[in-house]
C-alpha atoms as a PDB file:
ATOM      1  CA  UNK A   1       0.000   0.000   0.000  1.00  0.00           C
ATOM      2  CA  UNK A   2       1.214   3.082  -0.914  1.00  0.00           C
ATOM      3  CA  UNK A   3       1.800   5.768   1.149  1.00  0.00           C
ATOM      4  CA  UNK A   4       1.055   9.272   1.379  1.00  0.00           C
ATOM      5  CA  UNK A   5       2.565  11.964   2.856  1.00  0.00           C
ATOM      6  CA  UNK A   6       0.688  15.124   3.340  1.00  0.00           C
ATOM      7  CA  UNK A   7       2.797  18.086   4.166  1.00  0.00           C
ATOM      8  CA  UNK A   8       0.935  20.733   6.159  1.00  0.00           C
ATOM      9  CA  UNK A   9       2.420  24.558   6.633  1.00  0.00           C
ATOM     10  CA  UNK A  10       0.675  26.611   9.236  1.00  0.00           C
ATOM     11  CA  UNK A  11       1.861  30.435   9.059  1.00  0.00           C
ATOM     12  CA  UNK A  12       1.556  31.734  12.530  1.00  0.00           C
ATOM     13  CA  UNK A  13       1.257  34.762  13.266  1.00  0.00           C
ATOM     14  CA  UNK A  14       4.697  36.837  14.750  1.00  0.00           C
ATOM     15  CA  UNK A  15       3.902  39.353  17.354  1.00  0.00           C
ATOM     16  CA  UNK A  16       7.318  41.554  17.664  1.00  0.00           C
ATOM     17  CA  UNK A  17       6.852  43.905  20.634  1.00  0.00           C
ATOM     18  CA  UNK A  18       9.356  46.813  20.582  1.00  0.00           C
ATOM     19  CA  UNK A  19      10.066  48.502  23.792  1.00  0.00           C
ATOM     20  CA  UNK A  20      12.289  51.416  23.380  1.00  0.00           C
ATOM     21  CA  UNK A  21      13.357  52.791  26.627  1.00  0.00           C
ATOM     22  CA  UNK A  22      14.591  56.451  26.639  1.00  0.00           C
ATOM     23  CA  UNK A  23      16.441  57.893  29.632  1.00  0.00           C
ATOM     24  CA  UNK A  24      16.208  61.340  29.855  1.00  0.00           C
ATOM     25  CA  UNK A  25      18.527  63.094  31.837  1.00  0.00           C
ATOM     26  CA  UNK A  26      17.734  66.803  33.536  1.00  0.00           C
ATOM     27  CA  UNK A  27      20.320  69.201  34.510  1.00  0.00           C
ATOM     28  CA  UNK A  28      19.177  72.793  35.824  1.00  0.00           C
ATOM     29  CA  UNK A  29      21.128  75.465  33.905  1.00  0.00           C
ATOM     30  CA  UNK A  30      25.367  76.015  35.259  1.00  0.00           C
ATOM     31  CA  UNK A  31      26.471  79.207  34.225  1.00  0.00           C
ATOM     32  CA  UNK A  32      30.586  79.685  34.585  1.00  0.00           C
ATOM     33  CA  UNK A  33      31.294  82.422  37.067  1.00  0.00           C
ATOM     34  CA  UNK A  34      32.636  85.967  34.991  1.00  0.00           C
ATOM     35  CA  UNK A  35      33.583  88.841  36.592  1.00  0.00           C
ATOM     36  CA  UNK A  36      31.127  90.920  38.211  1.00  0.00           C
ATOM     37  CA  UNK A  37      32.340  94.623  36.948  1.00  0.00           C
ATOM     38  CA  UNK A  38      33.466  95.244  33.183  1.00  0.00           C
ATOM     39  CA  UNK A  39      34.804  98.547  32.629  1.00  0.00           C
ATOM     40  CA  UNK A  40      34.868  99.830  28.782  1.00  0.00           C
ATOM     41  CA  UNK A  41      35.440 103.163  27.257  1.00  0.00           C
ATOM     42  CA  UNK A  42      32.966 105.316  24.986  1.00  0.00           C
ATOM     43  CA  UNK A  43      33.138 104.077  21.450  1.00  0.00           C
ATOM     44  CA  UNK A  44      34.759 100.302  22.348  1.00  0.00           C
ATOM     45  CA  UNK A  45      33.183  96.908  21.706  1.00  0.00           C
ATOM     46  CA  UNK A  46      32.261  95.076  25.247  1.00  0.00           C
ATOM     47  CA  UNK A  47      31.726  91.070  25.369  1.00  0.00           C
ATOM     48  CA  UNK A  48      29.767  90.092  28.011  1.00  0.00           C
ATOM     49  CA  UNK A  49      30.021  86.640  28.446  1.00  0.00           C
ATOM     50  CA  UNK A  50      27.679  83.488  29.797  1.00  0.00           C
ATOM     51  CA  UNK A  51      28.860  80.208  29.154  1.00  0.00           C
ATOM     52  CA  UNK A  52      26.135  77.936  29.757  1.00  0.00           C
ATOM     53  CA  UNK A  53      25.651  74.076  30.621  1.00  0.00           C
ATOM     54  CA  UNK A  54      22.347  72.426  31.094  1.00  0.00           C
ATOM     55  CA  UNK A  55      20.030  69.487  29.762  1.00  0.00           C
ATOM     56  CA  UNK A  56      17.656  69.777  27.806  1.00  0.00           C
ATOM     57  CA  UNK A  57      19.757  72.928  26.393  1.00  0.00           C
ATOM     58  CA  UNK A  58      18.886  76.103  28.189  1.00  0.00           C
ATOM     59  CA  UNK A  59      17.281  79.044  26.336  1.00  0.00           C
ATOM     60  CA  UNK A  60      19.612  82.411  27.381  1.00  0.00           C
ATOM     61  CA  UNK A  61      17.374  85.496  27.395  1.00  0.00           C
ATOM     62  CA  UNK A  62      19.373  88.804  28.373  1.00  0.00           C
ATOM     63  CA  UNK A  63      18.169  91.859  30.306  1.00  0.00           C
ATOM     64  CA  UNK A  64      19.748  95.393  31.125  1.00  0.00           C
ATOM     65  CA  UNK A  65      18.330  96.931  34.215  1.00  0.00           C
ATOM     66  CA  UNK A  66      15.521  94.649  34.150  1.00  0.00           C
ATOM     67  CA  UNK A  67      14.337  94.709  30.878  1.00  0.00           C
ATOM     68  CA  UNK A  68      14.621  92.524  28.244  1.00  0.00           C
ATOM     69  CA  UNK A  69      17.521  93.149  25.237  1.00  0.00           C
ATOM     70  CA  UNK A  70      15.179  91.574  22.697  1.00  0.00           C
ATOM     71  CA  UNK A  71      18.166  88.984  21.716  1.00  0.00           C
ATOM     72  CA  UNK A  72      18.264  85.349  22.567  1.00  0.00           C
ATOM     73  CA  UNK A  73      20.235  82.751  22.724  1.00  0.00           C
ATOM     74  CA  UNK A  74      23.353  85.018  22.340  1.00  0.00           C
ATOM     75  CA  UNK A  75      26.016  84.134  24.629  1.00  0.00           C
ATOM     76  CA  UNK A  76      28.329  86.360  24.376  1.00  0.00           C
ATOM     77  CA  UNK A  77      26.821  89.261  24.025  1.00  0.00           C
ATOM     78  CA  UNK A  78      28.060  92.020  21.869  1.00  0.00           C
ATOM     79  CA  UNK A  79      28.382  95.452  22.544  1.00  0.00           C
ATOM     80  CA  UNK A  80      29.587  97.422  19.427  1.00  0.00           C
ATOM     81  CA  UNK A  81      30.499 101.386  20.438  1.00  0.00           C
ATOM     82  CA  UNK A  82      29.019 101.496  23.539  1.00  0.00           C
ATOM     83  CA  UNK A  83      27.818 104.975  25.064  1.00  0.00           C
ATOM     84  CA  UNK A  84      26.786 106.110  28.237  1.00  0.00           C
ATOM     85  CA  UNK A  85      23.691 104.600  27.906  1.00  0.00           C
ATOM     86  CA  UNK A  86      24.893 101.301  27.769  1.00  0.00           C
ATOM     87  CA  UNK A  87      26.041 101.392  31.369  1.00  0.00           C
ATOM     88  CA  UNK A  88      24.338  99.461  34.367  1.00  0.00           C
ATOM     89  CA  UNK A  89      23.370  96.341  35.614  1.00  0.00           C
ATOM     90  CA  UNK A  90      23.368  93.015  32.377  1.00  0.00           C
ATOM     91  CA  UNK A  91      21.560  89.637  33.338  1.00  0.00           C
ATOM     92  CA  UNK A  92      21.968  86.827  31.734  1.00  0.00           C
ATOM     93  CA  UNK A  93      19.400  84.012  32.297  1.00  0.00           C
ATOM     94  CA  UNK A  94      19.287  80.743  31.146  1.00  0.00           C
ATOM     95  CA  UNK A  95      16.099  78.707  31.519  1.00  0.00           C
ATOM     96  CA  UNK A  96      15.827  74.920  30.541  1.00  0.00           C
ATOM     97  CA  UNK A  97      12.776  72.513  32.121  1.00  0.00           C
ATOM     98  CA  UNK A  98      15.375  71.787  34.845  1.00  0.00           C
ATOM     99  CA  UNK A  99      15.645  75.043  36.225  1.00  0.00           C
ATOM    100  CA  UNK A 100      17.417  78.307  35.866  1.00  0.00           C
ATOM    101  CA  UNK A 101      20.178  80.558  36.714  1.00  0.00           C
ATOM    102  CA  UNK A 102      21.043  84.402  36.692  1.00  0.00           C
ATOM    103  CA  UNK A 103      24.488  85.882  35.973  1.00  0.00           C
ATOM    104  CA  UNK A 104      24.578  89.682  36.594  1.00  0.00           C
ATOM    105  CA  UNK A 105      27.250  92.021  35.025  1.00  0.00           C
ATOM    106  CA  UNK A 106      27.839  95.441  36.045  1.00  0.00           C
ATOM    107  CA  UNK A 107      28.823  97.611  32.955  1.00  0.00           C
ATOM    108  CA  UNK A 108      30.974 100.951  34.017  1.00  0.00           C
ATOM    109  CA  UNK A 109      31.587 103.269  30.813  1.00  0.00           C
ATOM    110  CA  UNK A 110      34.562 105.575  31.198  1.00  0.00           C
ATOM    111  CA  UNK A 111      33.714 109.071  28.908  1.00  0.00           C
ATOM    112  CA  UNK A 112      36.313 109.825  26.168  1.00  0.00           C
ATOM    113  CA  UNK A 113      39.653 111.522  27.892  1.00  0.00           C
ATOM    114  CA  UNK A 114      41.534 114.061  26.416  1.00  0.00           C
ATOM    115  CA  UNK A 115      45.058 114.019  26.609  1.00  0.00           C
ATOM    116  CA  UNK A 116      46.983 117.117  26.041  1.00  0.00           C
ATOM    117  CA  UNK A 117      50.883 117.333  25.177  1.00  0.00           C
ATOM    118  CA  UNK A 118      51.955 120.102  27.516  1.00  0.00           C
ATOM    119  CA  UNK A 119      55.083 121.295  28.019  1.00  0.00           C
ATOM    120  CA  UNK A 120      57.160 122.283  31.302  1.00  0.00           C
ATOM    121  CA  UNK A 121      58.501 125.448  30.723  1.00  0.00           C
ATOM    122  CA  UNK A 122      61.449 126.651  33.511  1.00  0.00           C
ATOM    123  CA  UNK A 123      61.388 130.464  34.000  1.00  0.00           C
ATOM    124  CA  UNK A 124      64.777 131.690  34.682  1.00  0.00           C
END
């Protein structure tokens, strides 16, 4: 008697489950220390720096006395031929969902000096 052989294939179904684990890590805004007083003449560019560490990246928003320079995410700030009205109190602040952190610069502007070649004259 003959024989035969009936080959079955079943297909079953695959069911792949992909877990994808993402570690977030938070750091509140570090800003290096700078010095707290920055001198500059009338008419001379003044860098104002704020280096700044943090995760997720910190946004940097600047003010002078209190209000807001309109620039962002400068760091450092430029100062090109600065006046009198440049002087006072800079803040840097950087912001991240971690935190933030303040730097404050004082700005001093020296007015324009006038030196004059004068001569000693001896009377005799």
């Amino acid at each position: 008697k003959a024989r035969t052989m009936q080959e079955s294939t079943s297909v079953l179904p695959l069911v792949l489950w992909v877990t994808r684990v993402v570690l977030l890590s938070l750091a509140k805004p570090r800003i290096q220390p700078a010095p707290p007083l920055l001198k500059a003449l009338v008419g001379q560019t003044v860098t104002l720096p704020c280096v700044v560490q943090g995760e997720p990246s910190p946004e940097v928003n600047w003010f002078h006395n209190g209000l807001p320079v309109g620039i962002k995410d400068t760091s450092p700030f430029r100062i090109q031929h600065v006046s009198m009205a440049d002087k006072g109190t800079y803040q840097c602040v950087a912001r991240n969902s971690a935190g933030q952190e303040t730097l404050e610069i004082m700005l001093e502007i020296l007015g324009e000096f006038l030196f004059l070649n004068t001569s000693l004259l001896q009377l005799k």
